[in-house]
N, C-alpha and C. Protein backbone atom coordinates (compact mmCIF):
# COMPACT_ATOMS: atom_id res chain seq x y z
N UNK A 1 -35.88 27.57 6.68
CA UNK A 1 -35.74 26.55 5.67
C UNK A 1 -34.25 26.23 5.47
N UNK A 2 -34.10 25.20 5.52
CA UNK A 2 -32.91 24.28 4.85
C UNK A 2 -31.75 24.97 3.78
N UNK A 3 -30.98 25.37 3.88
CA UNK A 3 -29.65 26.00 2.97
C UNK A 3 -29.80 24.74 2.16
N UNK A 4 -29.92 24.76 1.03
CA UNK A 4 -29.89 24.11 -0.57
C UNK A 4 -28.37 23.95 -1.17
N UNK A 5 -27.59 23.01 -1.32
CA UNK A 5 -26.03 23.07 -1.70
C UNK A 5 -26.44 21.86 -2.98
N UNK A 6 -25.81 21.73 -3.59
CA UNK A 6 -25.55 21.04 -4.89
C UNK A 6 -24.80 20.04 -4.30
N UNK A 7 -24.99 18.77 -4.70
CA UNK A 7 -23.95 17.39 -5.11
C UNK A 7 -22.98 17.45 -4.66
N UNK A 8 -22.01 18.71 -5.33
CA UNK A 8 -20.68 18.72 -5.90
C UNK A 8 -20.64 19.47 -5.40
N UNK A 9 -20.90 20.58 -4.57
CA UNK A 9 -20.38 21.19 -3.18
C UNK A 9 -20.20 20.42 -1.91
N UNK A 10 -21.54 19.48 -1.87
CA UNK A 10 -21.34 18.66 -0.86
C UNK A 10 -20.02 17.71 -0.76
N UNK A 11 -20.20 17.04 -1.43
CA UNK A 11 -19.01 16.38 -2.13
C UNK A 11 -17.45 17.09 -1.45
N UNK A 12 -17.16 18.34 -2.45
CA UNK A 12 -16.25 18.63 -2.27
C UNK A 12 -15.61 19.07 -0.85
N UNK A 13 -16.49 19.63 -0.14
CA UNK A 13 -16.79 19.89 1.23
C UNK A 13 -16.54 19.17 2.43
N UNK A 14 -16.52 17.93 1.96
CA UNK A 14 -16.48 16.30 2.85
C UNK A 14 -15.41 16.30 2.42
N UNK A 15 -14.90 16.19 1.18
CA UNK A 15 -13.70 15.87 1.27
C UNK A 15 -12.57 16.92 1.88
N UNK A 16 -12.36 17.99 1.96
CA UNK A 16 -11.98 19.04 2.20
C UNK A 16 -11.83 18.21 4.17
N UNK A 17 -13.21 18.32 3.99
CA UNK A 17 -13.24 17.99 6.29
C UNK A 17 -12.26 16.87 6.16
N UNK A 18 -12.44 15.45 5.59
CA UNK A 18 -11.74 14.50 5.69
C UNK A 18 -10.28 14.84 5.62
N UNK A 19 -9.84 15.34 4.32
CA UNK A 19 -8.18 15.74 3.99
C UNK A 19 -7.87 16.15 5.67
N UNK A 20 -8.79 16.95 6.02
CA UNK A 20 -8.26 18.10 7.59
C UNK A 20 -8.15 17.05 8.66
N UNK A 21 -9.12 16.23 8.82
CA UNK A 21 -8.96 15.54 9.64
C UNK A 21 -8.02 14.62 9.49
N UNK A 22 -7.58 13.97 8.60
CA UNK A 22 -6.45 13.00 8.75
C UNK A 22 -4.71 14.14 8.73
N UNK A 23 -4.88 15.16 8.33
CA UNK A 23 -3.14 16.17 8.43
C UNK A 23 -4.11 16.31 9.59
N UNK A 24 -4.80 16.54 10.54
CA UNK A 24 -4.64 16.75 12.44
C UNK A 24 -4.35 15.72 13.20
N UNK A 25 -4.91 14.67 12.45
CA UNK A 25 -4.43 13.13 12.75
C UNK A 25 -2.76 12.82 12.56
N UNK A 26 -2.45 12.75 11.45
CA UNK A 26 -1.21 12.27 11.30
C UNK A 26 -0.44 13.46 12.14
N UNK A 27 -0.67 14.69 13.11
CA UNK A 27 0.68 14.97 13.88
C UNK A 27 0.13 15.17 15.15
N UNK A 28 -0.91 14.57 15.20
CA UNK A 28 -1.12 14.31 16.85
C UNK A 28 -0.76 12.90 17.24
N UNK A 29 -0.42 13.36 18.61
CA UNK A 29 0.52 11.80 19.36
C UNK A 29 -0.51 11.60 20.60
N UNK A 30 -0.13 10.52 21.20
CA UNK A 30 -1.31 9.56 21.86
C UNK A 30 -0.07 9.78 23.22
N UNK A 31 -0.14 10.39 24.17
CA UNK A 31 0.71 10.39 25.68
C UNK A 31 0.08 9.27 26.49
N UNK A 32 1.52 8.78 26.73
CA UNK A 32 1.14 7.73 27.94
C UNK A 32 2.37 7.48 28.88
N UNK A 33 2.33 6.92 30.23
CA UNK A 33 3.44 7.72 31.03
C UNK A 33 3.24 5.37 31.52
N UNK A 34 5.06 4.92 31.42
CA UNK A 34 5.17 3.50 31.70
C UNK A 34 6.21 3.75 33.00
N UNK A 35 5.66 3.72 33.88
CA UNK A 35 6.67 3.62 35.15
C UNK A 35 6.51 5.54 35.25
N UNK A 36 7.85 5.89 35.70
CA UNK A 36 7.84 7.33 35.67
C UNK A 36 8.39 8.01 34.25
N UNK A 37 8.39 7.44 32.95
CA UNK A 37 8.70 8.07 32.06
C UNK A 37 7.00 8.02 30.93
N UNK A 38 7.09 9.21 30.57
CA UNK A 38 6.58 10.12 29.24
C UNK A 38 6.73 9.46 28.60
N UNK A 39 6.11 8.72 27.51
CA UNK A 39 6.32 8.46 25.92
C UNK A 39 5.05 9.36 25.35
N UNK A 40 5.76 9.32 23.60
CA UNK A 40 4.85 10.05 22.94
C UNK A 40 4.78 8.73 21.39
N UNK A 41 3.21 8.63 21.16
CA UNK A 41 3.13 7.64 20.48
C UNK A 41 2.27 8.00 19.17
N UNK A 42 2.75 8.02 17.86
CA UNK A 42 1.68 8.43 16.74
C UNK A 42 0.53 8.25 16.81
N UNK A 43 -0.38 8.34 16.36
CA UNK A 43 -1.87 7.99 16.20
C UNK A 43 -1.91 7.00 15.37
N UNK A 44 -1.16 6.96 14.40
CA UNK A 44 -0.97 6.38 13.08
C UNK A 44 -0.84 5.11 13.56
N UNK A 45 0.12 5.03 14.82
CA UNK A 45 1.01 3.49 15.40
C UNK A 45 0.29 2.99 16.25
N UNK A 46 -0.35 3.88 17.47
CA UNK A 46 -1.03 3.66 18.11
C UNK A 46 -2.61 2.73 18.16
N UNK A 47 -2.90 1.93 18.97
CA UNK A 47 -3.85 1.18 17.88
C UNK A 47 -5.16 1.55 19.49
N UNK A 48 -5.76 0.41 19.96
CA UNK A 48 -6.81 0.84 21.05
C UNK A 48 -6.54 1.03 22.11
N UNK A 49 -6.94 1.75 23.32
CA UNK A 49 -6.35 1.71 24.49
C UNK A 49 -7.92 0.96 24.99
N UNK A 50 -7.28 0.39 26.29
CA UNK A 50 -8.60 -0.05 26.94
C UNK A 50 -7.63 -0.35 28.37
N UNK A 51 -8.97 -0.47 29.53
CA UNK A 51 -8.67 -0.97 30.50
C UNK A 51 -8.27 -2.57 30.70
N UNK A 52 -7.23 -2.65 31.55
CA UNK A 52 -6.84 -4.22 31.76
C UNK A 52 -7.62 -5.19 31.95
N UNK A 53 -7.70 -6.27 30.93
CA UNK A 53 -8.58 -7.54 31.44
C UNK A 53 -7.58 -8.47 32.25
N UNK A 54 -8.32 -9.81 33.01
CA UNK A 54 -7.70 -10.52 33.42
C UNK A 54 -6.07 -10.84 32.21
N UNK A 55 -5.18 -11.01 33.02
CA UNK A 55 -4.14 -11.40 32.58
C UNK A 55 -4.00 -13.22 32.62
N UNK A 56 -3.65 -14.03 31.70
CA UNK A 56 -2.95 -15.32 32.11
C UNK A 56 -1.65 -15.67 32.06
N UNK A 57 -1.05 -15.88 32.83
CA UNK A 57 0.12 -16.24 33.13
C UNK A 57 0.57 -17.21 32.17
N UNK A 58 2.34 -16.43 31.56
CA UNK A 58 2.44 -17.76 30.83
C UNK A 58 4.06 -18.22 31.85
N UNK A 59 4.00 -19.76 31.73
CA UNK A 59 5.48 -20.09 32.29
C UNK A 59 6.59 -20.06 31.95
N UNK A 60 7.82 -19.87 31.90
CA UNK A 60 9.16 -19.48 31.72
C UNK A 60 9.20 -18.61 30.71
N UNK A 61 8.48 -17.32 31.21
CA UNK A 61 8.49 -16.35 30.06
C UNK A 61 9.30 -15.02 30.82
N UNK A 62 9.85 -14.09 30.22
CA UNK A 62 10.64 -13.15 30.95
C UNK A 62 9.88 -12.11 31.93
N UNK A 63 10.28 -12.10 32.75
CA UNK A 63 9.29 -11.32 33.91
C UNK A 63 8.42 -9.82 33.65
N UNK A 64 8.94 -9.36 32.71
CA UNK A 64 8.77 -8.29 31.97
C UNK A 64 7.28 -8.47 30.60
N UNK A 65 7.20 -10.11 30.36
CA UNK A 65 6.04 -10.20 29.83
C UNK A 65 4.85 -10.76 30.58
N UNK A 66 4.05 -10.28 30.79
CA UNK A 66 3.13 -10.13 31.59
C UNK A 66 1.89 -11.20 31.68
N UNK A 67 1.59 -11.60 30.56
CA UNK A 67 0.97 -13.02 30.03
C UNK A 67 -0.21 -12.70 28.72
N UNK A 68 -0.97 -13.19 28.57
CA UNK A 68 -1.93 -12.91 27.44
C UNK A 68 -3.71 -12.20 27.75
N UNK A 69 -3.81 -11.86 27.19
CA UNK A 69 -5.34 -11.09 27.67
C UNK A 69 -5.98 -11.54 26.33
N UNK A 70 -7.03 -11.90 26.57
CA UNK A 70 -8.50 -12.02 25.35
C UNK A 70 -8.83 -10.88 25.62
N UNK A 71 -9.14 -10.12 24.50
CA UNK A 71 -10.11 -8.73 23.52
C UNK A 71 -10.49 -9.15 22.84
N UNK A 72 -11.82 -9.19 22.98
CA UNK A 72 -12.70 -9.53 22.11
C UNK A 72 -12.76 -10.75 21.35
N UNK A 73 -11.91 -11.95 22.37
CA UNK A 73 -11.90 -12.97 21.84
C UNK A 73 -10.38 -13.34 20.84
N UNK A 74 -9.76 -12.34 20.86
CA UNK A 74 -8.54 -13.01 20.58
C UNK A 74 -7.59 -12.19 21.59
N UNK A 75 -6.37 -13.26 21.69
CA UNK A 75 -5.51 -13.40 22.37
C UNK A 75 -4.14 -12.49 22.12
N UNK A 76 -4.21 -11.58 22.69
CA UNK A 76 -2.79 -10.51 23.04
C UNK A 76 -1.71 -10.75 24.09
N UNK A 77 -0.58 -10.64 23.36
CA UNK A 77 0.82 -10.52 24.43
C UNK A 77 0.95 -9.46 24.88
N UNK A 78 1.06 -9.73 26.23
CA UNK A 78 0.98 -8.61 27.31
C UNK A 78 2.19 -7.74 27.80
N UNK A 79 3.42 -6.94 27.05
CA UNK A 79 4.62 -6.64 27.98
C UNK A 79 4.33 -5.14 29.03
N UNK A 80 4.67 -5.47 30.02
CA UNK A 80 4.90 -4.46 30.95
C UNK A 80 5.87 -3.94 30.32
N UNK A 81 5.83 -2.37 29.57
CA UNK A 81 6.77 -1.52 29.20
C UNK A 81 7.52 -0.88 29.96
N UNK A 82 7.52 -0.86 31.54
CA UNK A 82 7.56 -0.09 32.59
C UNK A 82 9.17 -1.31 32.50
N UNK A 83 9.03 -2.37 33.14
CA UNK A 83 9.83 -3.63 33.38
C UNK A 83 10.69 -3.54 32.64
N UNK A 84 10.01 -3.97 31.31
CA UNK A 84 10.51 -3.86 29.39
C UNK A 84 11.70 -3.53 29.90
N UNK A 85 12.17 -1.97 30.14
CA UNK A 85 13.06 -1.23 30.44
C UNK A 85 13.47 -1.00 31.71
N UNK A 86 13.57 -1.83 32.62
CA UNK A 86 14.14 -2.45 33.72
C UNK A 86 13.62 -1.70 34.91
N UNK A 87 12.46 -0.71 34.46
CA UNK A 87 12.06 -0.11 36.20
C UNK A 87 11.02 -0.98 36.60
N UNK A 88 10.42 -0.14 37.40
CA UNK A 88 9.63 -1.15 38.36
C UNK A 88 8.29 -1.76 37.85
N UNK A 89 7.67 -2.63 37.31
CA UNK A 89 6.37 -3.30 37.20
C UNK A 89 5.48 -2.44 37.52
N UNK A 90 4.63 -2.65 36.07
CA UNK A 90 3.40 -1.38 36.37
C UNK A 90 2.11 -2.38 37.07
N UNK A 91 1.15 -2.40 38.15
CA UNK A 91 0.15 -3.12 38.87
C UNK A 91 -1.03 -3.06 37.54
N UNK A 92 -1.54 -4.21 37.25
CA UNK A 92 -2.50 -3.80 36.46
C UNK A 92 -4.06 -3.84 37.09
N UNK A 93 -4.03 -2.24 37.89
CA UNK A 93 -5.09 -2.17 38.66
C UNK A 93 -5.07 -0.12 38.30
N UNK A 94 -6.26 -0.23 38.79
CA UNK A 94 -6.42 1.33 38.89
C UNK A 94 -6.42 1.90 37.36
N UNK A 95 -5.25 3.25 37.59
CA UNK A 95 -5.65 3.77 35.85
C UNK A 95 -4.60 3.23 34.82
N UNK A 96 -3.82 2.06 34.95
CA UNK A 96 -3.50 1.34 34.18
C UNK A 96 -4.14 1.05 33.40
N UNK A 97 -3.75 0.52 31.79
CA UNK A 97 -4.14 0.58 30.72
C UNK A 97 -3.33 -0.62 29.75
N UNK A 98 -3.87 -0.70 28.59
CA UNK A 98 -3.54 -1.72 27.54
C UNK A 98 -3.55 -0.88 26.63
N UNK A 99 -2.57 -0.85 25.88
CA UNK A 99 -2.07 -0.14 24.44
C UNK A 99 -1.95 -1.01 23.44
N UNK A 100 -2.97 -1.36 22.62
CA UNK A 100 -2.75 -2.35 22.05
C UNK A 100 -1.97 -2.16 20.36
N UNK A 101 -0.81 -2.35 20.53
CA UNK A 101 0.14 -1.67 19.52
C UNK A 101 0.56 -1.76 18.11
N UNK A 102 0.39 -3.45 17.83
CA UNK A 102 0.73 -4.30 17.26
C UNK A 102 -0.52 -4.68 15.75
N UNK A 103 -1.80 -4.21 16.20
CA UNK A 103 -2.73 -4.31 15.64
C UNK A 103 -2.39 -4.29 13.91
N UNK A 104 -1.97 -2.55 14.08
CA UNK A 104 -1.40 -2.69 12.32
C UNK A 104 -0.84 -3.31 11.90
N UNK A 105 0.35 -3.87 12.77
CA UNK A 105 1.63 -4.46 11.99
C UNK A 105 1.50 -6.07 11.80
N UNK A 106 -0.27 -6.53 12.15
CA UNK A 106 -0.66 -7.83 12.22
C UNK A 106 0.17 -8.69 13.70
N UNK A 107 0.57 -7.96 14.45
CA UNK A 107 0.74 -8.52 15.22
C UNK A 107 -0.22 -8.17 16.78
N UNK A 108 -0.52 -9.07 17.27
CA UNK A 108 -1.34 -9.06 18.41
C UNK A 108 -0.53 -8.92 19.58
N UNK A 109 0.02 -7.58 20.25
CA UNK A 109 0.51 -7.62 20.94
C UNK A 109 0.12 -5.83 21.90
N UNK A 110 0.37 -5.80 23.30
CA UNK A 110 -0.08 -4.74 23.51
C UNK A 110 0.60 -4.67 24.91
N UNK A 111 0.92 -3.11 25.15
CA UNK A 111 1.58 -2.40 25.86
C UNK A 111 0.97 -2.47 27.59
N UNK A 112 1.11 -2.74 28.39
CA UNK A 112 0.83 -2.45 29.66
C UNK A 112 1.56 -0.89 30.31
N UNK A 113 1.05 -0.25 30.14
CA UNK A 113 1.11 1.24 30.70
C UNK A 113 0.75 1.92 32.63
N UNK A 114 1.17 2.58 32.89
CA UNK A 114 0.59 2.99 34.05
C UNK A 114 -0.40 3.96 33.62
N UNK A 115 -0.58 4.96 32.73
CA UNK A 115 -1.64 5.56 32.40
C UNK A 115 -1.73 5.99 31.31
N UNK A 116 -3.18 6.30 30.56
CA UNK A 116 -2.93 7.09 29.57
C UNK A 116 -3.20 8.54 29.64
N UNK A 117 -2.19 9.64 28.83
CA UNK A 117 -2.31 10.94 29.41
C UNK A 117 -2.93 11.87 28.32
N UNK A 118 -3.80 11.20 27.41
CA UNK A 118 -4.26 11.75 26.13
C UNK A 118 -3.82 11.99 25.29
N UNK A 119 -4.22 12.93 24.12
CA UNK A 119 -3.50 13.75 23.25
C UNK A 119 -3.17 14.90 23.04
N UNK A 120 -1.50 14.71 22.30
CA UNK A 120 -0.85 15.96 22.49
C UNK A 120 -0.51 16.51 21.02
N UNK A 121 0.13 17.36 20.82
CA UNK A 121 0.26 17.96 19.55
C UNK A 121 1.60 18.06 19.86
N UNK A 122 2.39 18.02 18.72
CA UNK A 122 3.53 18.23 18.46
C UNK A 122 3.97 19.37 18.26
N UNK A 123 3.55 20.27 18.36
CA UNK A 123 3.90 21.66 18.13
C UNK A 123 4.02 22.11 19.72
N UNK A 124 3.49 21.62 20.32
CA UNK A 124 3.44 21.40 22.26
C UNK A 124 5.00 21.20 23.17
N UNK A 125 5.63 20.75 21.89
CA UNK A 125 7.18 19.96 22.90
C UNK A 125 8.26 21.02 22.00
N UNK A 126 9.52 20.92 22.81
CA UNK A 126 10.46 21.63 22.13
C UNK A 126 11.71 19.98 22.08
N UNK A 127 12.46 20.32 21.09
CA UNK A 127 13.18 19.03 21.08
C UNK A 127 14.55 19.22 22.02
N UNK A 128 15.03 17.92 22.43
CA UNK A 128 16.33 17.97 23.02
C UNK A 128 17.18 17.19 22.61
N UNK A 129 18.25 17.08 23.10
CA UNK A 129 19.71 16.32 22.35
C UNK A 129 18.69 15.19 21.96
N UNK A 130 18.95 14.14 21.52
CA UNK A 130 18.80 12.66 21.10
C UNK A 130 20.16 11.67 20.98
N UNK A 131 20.91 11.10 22.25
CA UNK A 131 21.70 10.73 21.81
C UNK A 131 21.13 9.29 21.52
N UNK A 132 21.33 8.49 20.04
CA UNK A 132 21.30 7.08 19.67
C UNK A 132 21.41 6.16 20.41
N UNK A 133 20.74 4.72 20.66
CA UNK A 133 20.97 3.94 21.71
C UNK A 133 20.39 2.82 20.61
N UNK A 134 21.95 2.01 20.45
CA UNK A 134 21.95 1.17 18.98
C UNK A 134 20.96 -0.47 19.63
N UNK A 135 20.86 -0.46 21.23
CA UNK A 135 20.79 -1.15 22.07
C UNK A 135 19.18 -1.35 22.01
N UNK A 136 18.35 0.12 22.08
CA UNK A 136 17.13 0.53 21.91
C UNK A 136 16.68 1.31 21.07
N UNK A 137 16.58 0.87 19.64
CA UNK A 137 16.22 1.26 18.63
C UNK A 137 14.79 1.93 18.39
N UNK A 138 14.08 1.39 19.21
CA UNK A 138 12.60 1.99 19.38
C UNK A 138 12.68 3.40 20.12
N UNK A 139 13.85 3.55 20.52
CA UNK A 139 13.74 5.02 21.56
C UNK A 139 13.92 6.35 20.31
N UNK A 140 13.05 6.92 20.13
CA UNK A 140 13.07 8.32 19.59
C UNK A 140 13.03 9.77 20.32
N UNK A 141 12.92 10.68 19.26
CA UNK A 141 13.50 11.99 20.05
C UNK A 141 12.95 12.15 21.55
N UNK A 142 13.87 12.87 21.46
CA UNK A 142 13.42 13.26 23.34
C UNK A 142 12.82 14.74 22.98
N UNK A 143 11.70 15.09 24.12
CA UNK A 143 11.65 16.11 23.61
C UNK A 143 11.01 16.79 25.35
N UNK A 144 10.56 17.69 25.44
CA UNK A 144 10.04 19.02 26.24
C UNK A 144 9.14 19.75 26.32
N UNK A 145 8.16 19.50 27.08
CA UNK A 145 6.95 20.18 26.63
C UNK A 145 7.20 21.53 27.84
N UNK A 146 5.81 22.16 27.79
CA UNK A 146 6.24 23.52 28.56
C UNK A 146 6.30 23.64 30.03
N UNK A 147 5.67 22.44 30.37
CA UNK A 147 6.08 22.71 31.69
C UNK A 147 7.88 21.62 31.94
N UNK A 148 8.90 21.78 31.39
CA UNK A 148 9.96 21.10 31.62
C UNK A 148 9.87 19.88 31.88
N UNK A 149 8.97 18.79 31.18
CA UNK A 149 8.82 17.80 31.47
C UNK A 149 9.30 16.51 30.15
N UNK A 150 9.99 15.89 30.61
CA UNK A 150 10.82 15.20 29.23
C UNK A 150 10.01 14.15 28.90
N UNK A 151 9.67 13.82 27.43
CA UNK A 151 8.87 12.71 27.06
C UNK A 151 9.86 12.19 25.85
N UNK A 152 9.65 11.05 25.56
CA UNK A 152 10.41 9.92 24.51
C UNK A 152 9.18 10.00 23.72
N UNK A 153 9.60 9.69 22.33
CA UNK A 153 8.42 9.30 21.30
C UNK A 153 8.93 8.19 21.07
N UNK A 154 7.84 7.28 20.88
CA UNK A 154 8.22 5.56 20.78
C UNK A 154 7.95 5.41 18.67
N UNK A 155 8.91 4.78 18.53
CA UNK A 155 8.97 4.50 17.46
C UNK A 155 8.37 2.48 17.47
N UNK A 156 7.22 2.79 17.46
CA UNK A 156 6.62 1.31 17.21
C UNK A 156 7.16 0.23 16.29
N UNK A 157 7.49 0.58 15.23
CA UNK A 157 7.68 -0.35 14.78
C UNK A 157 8.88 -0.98 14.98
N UNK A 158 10.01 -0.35 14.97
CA UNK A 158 11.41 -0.79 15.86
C UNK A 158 11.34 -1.60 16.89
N UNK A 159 10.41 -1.26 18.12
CA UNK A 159 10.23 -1.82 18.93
C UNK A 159 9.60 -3.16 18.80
N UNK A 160 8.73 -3.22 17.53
CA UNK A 160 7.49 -4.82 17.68
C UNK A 160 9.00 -5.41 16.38
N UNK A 161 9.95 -5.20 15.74
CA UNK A 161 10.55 -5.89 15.35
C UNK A 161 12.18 -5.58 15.99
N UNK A 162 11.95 -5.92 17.18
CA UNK A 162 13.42 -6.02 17.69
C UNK A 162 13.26 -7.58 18.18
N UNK A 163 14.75 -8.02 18.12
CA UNK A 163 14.82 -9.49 18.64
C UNK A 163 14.38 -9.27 19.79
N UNK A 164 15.15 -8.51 21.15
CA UNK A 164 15.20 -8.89 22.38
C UNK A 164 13.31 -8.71 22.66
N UNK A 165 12.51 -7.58 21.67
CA UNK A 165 11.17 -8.00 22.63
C UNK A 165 10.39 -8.74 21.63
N UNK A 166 10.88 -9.25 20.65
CA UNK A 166 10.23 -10.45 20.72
C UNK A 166 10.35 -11.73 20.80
N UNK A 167 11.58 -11.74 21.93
CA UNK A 167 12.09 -13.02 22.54
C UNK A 167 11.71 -13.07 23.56
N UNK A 168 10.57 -13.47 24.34
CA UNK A 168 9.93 -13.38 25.95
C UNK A 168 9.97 -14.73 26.58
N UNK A 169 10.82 -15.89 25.67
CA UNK A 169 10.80 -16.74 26.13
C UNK A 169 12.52 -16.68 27.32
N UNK A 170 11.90 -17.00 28.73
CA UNK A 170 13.07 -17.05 30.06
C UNK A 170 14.44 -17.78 29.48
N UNK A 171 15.28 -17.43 29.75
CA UNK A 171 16.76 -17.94 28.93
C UNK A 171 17.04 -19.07 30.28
């Protein structure tokens, strides 16, 4: 037979799971690797990942923005983050991905990735220097996980309000 709990155990109980689940939430990060570099991305910032839909091309836009994709019927700006930062163009084929970033901040805009590498915990990396780059404001700590492998944590919102990326129009 059925364990019998009161209201107000139940109650309190749910809330208790919920509180837990959002402090495991707020310090787990979302890994995703743009070209050959590691980023590490909040959960909080992070919005859907999905596989690449058709892309449309837009004209005299910087080579680095990739064009627009419909989800679900509305229309997302596409930047190759790989490019973004001057390496090589990620193919949007295979385990490439869409990070769609912008969601919270009301803006419709989303990440072209080479993959996504799941989630990680922050207690996982050890930190390293951070030197400032007044240039790339979105770049946060650097850090080290255990197998000696260096990842950046992306500071989203820096990044969706910097002039240069949200100027994609070709100079």
């Amino acid at each position: 037979m059925a364990k019998r709990i009161s209201l107000h155990e139940f109650q309190a109980g749910l809330a208790r799971r919920l509180a837990d689940a959002r402090d495991s939430r707020a310090s787990a990060l979302l890994g995703i690797q743009a070209g050959k570099r590691n980023w590490l991305v909040d959960l909080t910032e992070a919005g859907e990942i999905l596989a690449v839909p058709p892309l449309a091309t837009v004209p005299l836009s910087q080579p680095w923005f990739r064009g627009l994709a419909s989800v679900r019927g509305n229309l997302f700006g596409v930047v190759d983050f790989s490019a973004f930062h001057g390496d090589t163009p990620i193919a949007p084929i295979g385990q490439s991905r869409l990070l769609l970033v912008g969601v919270r901040h009301n803006l419709n805009c989303a990440l072209l990735v080479t993959r996504a590498l799941g989630l990680r915990a922050i207690e996982d990396f050890e930190p390293l220097a951070t030197p400032f780059d007044a240039d790339q404001p979105w770049i946060g700590d650097q850090l080290q996980d255990a197998y000696g492998n260096p990842w950046t944590r992306l500071k989203v919102s820096e990044l969706l309000n910097n002039a240069r990326f949200l100027d994609a129009a070709q100079s």
